[in-house]
C-alpha atoms as a PDB file:
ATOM      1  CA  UNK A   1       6.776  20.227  10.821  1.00  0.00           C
ATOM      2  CA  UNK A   2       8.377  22.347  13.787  1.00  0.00           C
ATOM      3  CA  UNK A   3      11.167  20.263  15.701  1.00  0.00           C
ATOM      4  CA  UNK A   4       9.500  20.698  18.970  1.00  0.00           C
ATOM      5  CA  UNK A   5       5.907  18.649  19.090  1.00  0.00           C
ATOM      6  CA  UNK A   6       3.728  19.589  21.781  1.00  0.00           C
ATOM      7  CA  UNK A   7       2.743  16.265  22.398  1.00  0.00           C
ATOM      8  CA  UNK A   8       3.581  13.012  21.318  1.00  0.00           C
ATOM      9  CA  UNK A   9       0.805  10.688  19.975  1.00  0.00           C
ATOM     10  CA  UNK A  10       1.324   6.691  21.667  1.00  0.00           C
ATOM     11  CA  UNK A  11       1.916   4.279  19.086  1.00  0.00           C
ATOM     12  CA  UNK A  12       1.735   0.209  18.540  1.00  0.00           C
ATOM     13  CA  UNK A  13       2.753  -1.926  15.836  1.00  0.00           C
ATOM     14  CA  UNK A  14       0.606  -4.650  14.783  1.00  0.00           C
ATOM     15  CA  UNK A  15       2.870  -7.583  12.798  1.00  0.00           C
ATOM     16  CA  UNK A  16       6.291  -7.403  13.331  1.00  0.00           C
ATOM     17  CA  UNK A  17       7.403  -9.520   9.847  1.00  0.00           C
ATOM     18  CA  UNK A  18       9.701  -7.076   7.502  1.00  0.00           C
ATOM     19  CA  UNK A  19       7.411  -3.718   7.121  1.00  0.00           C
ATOM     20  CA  UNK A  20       6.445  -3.518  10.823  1.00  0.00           C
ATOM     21  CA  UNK A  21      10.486  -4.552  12.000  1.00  0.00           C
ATOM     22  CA  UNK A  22      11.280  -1.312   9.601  1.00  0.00           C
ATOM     23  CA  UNK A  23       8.092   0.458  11.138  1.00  0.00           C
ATOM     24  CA  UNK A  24       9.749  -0.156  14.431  1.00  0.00           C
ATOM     25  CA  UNK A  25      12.954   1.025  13.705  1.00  0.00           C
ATOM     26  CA  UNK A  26      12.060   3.900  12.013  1.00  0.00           C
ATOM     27  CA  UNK A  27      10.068   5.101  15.304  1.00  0.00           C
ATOM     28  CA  UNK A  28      12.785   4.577  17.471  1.00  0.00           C
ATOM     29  CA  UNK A  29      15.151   6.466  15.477  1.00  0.00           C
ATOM     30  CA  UNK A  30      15.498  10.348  15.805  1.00  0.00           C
ATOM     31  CA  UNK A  31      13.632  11.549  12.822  1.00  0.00           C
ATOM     32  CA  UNK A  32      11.398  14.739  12.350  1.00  0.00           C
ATOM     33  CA  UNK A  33       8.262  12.775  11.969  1.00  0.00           C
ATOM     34  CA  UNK A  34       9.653  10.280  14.905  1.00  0.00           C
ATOM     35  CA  UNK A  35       9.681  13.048  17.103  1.00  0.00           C
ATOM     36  CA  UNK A  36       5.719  13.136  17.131  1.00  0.00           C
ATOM     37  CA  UNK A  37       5.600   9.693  17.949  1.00  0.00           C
ATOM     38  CA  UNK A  38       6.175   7.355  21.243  1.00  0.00           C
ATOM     39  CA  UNK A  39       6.642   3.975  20.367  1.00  0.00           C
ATOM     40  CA  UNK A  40       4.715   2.388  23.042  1.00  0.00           C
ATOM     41  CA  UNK A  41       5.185  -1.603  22.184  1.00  0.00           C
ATOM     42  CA  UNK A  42       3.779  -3.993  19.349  1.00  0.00           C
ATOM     43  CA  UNK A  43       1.002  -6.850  18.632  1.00  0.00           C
ATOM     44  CA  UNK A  44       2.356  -9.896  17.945  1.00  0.00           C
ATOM     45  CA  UNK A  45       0.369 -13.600  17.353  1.00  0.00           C
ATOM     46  CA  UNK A  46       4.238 -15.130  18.263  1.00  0.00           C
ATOM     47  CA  UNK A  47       5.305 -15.106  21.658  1.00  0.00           C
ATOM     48  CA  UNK A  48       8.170 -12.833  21.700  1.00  0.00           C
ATOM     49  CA  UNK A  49       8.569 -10.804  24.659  1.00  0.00           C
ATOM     50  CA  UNK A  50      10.418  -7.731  23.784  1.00  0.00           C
ATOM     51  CA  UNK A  51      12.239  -6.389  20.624  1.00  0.00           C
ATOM     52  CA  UNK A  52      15.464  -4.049  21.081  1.00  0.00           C
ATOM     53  CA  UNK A  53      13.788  -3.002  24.486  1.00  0.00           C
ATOM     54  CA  UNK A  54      10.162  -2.778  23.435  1.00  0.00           C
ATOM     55  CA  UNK A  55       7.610  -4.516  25.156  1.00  0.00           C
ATOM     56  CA  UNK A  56       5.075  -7.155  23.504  1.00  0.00           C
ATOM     57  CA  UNK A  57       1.266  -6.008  24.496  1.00  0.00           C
ATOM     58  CA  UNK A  58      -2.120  -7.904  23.950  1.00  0.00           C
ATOM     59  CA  UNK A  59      -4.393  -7.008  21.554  1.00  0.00           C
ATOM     60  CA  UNK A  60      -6.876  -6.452  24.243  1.00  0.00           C
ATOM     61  CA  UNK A  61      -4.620  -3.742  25.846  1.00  0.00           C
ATOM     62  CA  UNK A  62      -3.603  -2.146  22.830  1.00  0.00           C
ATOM     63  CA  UNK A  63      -7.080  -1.116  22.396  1.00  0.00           C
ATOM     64  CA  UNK A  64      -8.193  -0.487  26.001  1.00  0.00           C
ATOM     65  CA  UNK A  65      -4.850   1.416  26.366  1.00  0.00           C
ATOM     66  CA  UNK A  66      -5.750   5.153  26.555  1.00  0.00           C
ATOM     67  CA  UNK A  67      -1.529   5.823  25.994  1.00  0.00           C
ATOM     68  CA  UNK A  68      -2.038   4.142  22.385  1.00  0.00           C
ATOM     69  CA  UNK A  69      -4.035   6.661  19.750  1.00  0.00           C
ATOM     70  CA  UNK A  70      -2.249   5.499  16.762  1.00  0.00           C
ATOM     71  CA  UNK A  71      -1.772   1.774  15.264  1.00  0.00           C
ATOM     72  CA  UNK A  72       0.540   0.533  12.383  1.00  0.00           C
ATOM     73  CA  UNK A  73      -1.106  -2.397  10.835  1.00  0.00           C
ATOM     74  CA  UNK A  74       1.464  -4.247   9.536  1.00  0.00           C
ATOM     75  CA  UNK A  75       0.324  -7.731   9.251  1.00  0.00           C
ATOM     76  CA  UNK A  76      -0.887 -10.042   6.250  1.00  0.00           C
ATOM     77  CA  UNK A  77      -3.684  -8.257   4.455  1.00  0.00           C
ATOM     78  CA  UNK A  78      -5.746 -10.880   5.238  1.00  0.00           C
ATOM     79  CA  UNK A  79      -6.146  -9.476   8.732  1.00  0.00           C
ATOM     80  CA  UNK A  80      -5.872  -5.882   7.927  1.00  0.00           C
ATOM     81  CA  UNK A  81      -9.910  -5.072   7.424  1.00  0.00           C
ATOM     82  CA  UNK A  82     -10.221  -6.905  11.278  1.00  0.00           C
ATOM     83  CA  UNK A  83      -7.782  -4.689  12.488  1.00  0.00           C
ATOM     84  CA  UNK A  84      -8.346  -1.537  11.204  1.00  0.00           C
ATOM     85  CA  UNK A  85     -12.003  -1.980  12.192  1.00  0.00           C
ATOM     86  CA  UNK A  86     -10.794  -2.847  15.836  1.00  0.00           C
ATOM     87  CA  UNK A  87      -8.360   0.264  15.708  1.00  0.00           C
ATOM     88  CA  UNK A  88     -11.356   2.841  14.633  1.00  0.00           C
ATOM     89  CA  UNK A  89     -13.639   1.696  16.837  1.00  0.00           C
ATOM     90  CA  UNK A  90     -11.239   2.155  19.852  1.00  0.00           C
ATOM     91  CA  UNK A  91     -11.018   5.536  18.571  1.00  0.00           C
ATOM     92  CA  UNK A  92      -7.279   5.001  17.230  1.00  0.00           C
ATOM     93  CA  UNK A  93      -5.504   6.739  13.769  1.00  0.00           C
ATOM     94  CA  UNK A  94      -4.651   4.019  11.776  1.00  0.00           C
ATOM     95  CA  UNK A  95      -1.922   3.596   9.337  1.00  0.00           C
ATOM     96  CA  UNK A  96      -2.015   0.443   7.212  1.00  0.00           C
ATOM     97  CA  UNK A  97       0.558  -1.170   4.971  1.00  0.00           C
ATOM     98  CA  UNK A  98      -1.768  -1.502   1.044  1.00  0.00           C
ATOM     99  CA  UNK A  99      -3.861  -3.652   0.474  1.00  0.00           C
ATOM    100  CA  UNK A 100      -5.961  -2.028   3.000  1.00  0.00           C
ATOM    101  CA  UNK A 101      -8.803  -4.210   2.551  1.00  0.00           C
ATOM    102  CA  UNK A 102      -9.416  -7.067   0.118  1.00  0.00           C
ATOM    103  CA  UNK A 103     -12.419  -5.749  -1.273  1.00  0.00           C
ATOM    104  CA  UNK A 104     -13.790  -2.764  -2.272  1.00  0.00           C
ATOM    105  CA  UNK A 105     -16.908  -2.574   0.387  1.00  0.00           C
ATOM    106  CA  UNK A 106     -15.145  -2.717   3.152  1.00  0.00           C
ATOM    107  CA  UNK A 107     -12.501   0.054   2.503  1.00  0.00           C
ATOM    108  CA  UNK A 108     -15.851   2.577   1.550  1.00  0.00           C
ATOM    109  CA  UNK A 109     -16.823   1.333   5.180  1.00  0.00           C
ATOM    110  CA  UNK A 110     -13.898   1.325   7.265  1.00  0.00           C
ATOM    111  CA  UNK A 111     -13.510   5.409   5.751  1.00  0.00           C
ATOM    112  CA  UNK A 112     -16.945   6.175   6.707  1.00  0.00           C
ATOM    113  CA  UNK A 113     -15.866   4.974  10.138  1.00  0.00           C
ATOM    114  CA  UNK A 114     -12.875   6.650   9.932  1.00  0.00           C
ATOM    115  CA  UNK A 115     -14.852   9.600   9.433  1.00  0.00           C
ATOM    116  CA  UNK A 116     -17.710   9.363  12.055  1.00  0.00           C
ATOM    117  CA  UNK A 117     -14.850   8.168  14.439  1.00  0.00           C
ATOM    118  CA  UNK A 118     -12.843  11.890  13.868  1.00  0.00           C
ATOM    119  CA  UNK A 119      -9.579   9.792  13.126  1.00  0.00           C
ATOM    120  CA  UNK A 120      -7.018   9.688   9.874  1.00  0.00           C
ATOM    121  CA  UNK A 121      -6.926   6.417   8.105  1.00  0.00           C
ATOM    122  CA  UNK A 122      -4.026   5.848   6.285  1.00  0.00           C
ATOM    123  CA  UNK A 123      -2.736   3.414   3.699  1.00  0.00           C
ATOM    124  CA  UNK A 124       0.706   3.690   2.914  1.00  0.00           C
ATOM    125  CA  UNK A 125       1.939   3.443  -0.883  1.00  0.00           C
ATOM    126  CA  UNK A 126       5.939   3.575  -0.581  1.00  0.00           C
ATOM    127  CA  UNK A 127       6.159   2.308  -4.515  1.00  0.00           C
ATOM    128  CA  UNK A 128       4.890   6.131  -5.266  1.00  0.00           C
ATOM    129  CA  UNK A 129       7.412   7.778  -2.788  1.00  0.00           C
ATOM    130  CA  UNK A 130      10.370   5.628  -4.746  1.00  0.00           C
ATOM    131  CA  UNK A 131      12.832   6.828  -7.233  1.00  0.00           C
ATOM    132  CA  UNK A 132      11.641   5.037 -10.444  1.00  0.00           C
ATOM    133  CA  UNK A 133       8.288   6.512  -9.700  1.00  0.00           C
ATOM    134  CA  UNK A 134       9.758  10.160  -9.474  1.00  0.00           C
ATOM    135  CA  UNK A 135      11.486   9.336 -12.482  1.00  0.00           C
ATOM    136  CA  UNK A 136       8.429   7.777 -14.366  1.00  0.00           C
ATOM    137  CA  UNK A 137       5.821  10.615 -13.199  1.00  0.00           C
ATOM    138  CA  UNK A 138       8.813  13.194 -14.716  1.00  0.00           C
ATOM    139  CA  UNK A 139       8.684  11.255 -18.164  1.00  0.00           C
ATOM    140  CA  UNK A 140       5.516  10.742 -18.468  1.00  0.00           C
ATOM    141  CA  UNK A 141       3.918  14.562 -18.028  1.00  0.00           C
ATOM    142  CA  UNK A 142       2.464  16.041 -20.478  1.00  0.00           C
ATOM    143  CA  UNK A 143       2.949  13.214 -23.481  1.00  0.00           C
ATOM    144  CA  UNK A 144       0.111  11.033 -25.350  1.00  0.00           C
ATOM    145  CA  UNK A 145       0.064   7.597 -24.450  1.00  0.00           C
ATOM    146  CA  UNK A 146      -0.620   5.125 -27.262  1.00  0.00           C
ATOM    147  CA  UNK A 147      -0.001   1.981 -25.467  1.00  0.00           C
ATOM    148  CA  UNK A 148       1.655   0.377 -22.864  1.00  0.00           C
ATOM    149  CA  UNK A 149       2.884  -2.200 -20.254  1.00  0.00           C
ATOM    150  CA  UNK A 150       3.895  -3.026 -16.977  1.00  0.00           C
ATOM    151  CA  UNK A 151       5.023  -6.664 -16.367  1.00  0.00           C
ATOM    152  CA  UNK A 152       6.255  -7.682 -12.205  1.00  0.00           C
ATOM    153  CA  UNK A 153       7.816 -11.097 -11.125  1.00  0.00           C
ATOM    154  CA  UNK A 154       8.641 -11.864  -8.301  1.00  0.00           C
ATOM    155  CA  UNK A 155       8.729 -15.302  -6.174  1.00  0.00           C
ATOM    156  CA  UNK A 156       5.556 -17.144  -4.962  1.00  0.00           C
ATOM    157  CA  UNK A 157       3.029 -15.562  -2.416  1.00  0.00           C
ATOM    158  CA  UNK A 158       0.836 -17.550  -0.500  1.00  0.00           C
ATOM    159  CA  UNK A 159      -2.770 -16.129  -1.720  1.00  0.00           C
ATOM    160  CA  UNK A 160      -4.451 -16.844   1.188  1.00  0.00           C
ATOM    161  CA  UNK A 161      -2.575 -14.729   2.970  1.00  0.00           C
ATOM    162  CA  UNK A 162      -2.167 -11.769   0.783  1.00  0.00           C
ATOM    163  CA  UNK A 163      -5.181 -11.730  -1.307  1.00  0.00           C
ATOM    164  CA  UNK A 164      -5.702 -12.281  -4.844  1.00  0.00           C
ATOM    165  CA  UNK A 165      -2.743 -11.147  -7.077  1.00  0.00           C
ATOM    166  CA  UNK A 166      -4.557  -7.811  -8.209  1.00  0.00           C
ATOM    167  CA  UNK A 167      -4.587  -7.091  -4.528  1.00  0.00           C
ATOM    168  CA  UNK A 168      -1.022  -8.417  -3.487  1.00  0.00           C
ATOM    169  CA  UNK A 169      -0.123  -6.436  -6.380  1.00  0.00           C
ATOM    170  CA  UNK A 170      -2.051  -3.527  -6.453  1.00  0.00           C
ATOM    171  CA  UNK A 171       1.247  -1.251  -6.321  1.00  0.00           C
ATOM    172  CA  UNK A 172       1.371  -1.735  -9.998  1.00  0.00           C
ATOM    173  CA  UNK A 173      -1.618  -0.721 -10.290  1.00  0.00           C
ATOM    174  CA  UNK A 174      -1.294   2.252  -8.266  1.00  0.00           C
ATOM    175  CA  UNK A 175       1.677   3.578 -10.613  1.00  0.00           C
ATOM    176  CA  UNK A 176      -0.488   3.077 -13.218  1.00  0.00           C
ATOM    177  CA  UNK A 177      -3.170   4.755 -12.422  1.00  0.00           C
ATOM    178  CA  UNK A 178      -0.925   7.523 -10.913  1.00  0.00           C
ATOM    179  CA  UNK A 179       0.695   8.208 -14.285  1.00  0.00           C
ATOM    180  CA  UNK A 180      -2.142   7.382 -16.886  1.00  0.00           C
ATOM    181  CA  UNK A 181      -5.279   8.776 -15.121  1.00  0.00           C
ATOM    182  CA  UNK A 182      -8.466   6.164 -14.142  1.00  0.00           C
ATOM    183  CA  UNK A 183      -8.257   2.712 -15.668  1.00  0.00           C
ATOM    184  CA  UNK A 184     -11.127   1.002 -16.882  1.00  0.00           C
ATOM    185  CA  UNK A 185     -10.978  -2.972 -17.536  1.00  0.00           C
ATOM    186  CA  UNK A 186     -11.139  -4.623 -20.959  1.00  0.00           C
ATOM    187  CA  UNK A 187     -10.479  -8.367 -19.552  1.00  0.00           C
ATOM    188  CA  UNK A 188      -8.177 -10.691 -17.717  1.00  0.00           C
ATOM    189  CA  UNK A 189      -6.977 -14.011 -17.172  1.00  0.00           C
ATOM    190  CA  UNK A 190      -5.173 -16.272 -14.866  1.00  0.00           C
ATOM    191  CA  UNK A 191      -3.375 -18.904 -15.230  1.00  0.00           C
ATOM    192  CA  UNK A 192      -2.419 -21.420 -12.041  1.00  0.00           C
ATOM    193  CA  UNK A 193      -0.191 -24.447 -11.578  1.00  0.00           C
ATOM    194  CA  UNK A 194      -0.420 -24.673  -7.956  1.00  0.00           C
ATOM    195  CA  UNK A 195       1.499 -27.893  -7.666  1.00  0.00           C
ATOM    196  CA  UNK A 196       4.681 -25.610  -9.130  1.00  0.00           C
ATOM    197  CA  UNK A 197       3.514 -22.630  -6.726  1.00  0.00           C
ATOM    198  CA  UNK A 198       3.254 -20.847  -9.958  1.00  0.00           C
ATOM    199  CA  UNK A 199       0.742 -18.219 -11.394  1.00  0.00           C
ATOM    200  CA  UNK A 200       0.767 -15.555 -14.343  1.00  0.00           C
ATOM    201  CA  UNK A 201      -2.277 -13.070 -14.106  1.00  0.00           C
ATOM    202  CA  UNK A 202      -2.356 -10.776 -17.009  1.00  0.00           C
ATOM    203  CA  UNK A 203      -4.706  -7.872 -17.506  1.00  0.00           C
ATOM    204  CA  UNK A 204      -5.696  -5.636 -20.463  1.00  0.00           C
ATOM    205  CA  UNK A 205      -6.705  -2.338 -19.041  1.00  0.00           C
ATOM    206  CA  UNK A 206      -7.375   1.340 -21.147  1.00  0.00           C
ATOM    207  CA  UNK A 207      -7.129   5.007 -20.482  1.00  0.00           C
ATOM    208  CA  UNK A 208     -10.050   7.276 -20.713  1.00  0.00           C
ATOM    209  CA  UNK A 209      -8.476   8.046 -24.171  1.00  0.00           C
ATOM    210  CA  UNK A 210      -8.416   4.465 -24.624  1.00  0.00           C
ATOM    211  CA  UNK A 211      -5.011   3.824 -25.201  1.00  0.00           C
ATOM    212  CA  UNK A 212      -4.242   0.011 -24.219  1.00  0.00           C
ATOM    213  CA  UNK A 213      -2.389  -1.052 -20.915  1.00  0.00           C
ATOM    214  CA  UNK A 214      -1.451  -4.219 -19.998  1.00  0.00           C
ATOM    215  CA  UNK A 215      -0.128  -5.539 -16.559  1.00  0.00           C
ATOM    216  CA  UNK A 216       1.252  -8.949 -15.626  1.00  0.00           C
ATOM    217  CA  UNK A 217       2.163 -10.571 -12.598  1.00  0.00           C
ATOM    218  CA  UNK A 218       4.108 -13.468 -12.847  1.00  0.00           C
ATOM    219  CA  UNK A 219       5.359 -15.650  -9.440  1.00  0.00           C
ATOM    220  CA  UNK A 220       7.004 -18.537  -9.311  1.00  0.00           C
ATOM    221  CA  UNK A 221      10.490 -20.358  -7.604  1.00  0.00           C
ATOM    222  CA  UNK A 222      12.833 -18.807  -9.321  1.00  0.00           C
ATOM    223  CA  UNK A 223      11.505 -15.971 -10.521  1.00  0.00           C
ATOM    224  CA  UNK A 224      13.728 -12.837  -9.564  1.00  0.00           C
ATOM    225  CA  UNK A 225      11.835  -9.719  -8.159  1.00  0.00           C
ATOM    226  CA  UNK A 226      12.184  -7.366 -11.188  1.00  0.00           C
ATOM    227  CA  UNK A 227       9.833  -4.631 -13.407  1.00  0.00           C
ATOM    228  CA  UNK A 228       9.652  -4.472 -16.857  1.00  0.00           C
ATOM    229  CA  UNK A 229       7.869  -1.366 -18.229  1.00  0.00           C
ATOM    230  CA  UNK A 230       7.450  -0.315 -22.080  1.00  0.00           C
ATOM    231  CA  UNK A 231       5.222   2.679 -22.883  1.00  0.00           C
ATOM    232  CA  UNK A 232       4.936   4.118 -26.178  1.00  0.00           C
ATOM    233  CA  UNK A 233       3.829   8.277 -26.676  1.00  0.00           C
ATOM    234  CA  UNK A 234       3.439  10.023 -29.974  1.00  0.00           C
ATOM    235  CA  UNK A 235       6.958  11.337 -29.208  1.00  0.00           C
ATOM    236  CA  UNK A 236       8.464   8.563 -28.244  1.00  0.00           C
ATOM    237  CA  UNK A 237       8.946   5.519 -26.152  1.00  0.00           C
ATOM    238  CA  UNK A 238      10.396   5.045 -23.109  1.00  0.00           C
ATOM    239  CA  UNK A 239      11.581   1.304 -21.795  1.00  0.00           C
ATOM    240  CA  UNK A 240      12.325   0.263 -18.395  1.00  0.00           C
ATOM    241  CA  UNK A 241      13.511   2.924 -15.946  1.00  0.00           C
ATOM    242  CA  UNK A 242      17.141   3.841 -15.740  1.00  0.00           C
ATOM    243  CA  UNK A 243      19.062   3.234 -12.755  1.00  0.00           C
ATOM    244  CA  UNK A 244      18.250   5.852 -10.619  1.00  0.00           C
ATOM    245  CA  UNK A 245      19.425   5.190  -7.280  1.00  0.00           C
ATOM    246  CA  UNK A 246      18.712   3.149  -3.967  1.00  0.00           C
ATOM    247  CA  UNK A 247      15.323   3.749  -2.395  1.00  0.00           C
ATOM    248  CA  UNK A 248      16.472   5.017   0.575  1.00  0.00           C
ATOM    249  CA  UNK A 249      13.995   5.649   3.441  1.00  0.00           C
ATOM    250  CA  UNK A 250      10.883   5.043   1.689  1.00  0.00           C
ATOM    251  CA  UNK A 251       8.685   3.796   4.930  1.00  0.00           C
ATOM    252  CA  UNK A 252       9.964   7.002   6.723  1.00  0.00           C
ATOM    253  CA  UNK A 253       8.787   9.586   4.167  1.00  0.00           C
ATOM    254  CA  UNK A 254       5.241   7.375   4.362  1.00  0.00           C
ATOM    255  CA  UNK A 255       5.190   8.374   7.987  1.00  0.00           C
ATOM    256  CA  UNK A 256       6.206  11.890   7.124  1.00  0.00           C
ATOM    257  CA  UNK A 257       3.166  11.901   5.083  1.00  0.00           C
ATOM    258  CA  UNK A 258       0.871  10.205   7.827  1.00  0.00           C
ATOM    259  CA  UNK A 259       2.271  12.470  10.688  1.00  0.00           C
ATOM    260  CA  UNK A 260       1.362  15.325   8.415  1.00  0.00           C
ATOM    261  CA  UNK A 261      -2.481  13.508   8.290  1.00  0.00           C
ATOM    262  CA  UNK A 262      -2.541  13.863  11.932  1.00  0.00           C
ATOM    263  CA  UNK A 263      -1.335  17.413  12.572  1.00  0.00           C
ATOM    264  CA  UNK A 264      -3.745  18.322  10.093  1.00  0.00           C
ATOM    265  CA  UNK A 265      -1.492  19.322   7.322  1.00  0.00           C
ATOM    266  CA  UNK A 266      -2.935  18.120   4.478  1.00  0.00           C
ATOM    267  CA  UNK A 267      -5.871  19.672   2.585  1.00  0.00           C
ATOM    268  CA  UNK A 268      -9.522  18.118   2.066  1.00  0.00           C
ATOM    269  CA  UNK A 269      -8.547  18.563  -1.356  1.00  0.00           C
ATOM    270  CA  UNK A 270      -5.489  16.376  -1.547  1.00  0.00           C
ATOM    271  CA  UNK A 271      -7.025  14.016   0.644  1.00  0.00           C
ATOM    272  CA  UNK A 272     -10.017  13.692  -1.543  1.00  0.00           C
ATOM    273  CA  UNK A 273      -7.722  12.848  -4.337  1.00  0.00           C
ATOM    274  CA  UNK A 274      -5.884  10.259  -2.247  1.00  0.00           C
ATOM    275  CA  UNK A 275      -9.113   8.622  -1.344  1.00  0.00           C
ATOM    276  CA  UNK A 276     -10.304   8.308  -4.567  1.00  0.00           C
ATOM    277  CA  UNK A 277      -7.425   6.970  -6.836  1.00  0.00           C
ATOM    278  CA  UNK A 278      -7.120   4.529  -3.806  1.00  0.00           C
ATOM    279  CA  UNK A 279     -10.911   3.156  -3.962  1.00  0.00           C
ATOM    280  CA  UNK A 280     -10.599   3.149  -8.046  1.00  0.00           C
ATOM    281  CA  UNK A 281      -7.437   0.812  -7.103  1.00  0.00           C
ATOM    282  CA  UNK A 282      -8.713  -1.028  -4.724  1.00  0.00           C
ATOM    283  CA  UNK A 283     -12.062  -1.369  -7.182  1.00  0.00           C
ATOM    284  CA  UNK A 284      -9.873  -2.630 -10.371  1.00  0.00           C
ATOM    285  CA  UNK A 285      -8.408  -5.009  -8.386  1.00  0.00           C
ATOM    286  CA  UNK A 286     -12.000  -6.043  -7.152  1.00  0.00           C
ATOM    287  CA  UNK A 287     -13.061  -6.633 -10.664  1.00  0.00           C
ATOM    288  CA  UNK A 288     -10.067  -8.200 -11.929  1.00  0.00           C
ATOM    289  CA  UNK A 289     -10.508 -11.024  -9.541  1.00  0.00           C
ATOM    290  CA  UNK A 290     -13.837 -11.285 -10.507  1.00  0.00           C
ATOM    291  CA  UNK A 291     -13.481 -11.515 -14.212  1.00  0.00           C
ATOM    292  CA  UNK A 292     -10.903 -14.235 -13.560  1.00  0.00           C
ATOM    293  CA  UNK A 293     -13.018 -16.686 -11.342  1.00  0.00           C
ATOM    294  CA  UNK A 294     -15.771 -16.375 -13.797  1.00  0.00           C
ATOM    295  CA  UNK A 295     -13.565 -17.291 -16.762  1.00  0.00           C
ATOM    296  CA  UNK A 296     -13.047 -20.604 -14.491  1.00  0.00           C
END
C-alpha cells in the first residue's frame, strides 16, 4: 500500500452498536488503510444526529449518494442479506461483519451479484486475524489430528437477531475449518430452556481423514465469554491456547485486508480460497440448524 492514495473511496457505516462504533473510529484515525478511505457519515434506525462530528444520513441517500462507493454493514445479521443486496445493487463495495447471510442461498447470490455488479464483497473474520489463531494455525501444521474439540460460552444472544447459534457462532467454525481442512457433519443437537435464556448446541463434525471434532456453544446469564480447545495429534496434544497477548487492532488489519480487495491486491487465487471455505462455513452452519429442528 503506497502512503499517498490517488483517490479516496466515500464510505458509510451501517449500525453503529460496538463493531460499527470501532469501524468508525478506526476510519477516522490516521492509518495506512484509513488513508484510502473518507468517512462520509453512517446509517442509523436511532435518531442520533452526529457522532464525534459525523453526520447521520438516510438510507435512501446513502445509496443515491454518488460520494458513497463503499458500505460497512455493521448491523444485526438479521439485516445484513437486505443490506448488502441494497449496497450491490447501488453499485457499492461492501464489507460485512460474518454472518454475512443466514443461509447458504443467499450468500451464492449476493456473490454472483457482487460479481455482475464489478464490486468486492467482503466479510470480515477478525477471530482468524487474532493471536490465538496465529498461535493455533503455528501448532497445528503439519501434525495428524486424531480428535478434537472446541467448546465457546458466552452470555445469552437474542436468536432472532443474530441467527441460529451455528450462524452467531460460525467463528468457531471458521477456525476450525481453517486449521483442520473441510468439515463434514456427523449430527447435532440442541438443547433450549428459553425461560432461563439458556441454550447448549453441540455438534459432532469429522475431517476428510475422519478424525472426530466436536464444537459446543453454550449461552446463558452467567456464563463468562471464554474458549476451551483440546486437540489430540499422533505427537501430541495440545490444550487451550497459552496466553499470547491482547488482540490489538484486529478490525483495522480486516480493513487492511478489504482495502487491499479494492486496490486490487489480492489474487483470484486467494480470493477463490476465501470464497470457498466461507460458503463451506456458511453451508455447515446451514445444515446444523437443520439437523437440529428436525430432531424437534
Amino acid at each position: 500500500m503506497n502512503t499517498f492514495p490517488k483517490r479516496k473511496f466515500g464510505v458509510v457505516v451501517v449500525g453503529v452498536g460496538r463493531a460499527g462504533s470501532v469501524r468508525m473510529r478506526d476510519l477516522r484515525n490516521p492509518h495506512p488503510s484509513s488513508a484510502f478511505l473518507n468517512l462520509i457519515g453512517f446509517v442509523s434506525r436511532r435518531e442520533l444526529g452526529n457522532i464525534d462530528g459525523v453526520q447521520q444520513i438516510s438510507l435512501e441517500d446513502a445509496l443515491s449518494s454518488q460520494e458513497v462507493e463503499v458500505a460497512y454493514i455493521c448491523s444485526e445479521s438479521s439485516s445484513h442479506e437486505d443490506y448488502i443486496r441494497q449496497f450491490l445493487n447501488a453499485g457499492k463495495h461492501v464489507l460485512v461483519e460474518y454472518p454475512m447471510t443466514l443461509s447458504l442461498a443467499a450468500a451464492q447470490e449476493l456473490w454472483e451479484l457482487a460479481e455482475q455488479k464489478g464490486k468486492v464483497l467482503h466479510e470480515e473474520h477478525v477471530e482468524l486475524l487474532m493471536e490465538e489463531f496465529a498461535f493455533l494455525k503455528k501448532e497445528v501444521v503439519g501434525k495428524d489430528l486424531l480428535k478434537g474439540s472446541l467448546l465457546f460460552t458466552a452470555g445469552p444472544l437474542e436468536e432472532e437477531r443474530f441467527g441460529f447459534p451455528a450462524f452467531s457462532g460460525i467463528s468457531r467454525l471458521t477456525w476450525l475449518v481453517s486449521l483442520f481442512g473441510e468439515l463434514s457433519l456427523v449430527s447435532a443437537t440442541l438443547e433450549e430452556r428459553k425461560e432461563d435464556q439458556y441454550m447448549k448446541m453441540t455438534v459432532c463434525l469429522e475431517t476428510e481423514k475422519k478424525s472426530p471434532l466436536s464444537w459446543i456453544e453454550e449461552k446463558g446469564p452467567g456464563l463468562k465469554r471464554n474458549r476451551y480447545l483440546s486437540f489430540h495429534f499422533k505427537s501430541g496434544s495440545l490444550e487451550n491456547v497459552p496466553n499470547v497477548g491482547v488482540n490489538k487492532n484486529i478490525f483495522l488489519k480486516d480493513q487492511n485486508i478489504f482495502v487491499q480487495k479494492l486496490l486490487g491486491q489480492f489474487s483470484e487465487k486467494e480470493l477463490a480460497a476465501e470464497k470457498k471455505r466461507i460458503l463451506h462455513c456458511l453451508g455447515l452452519a446451514e445444515e446444523i440448524q437443520k439437523y437440529c429442528c428436525s430432531r424437534k
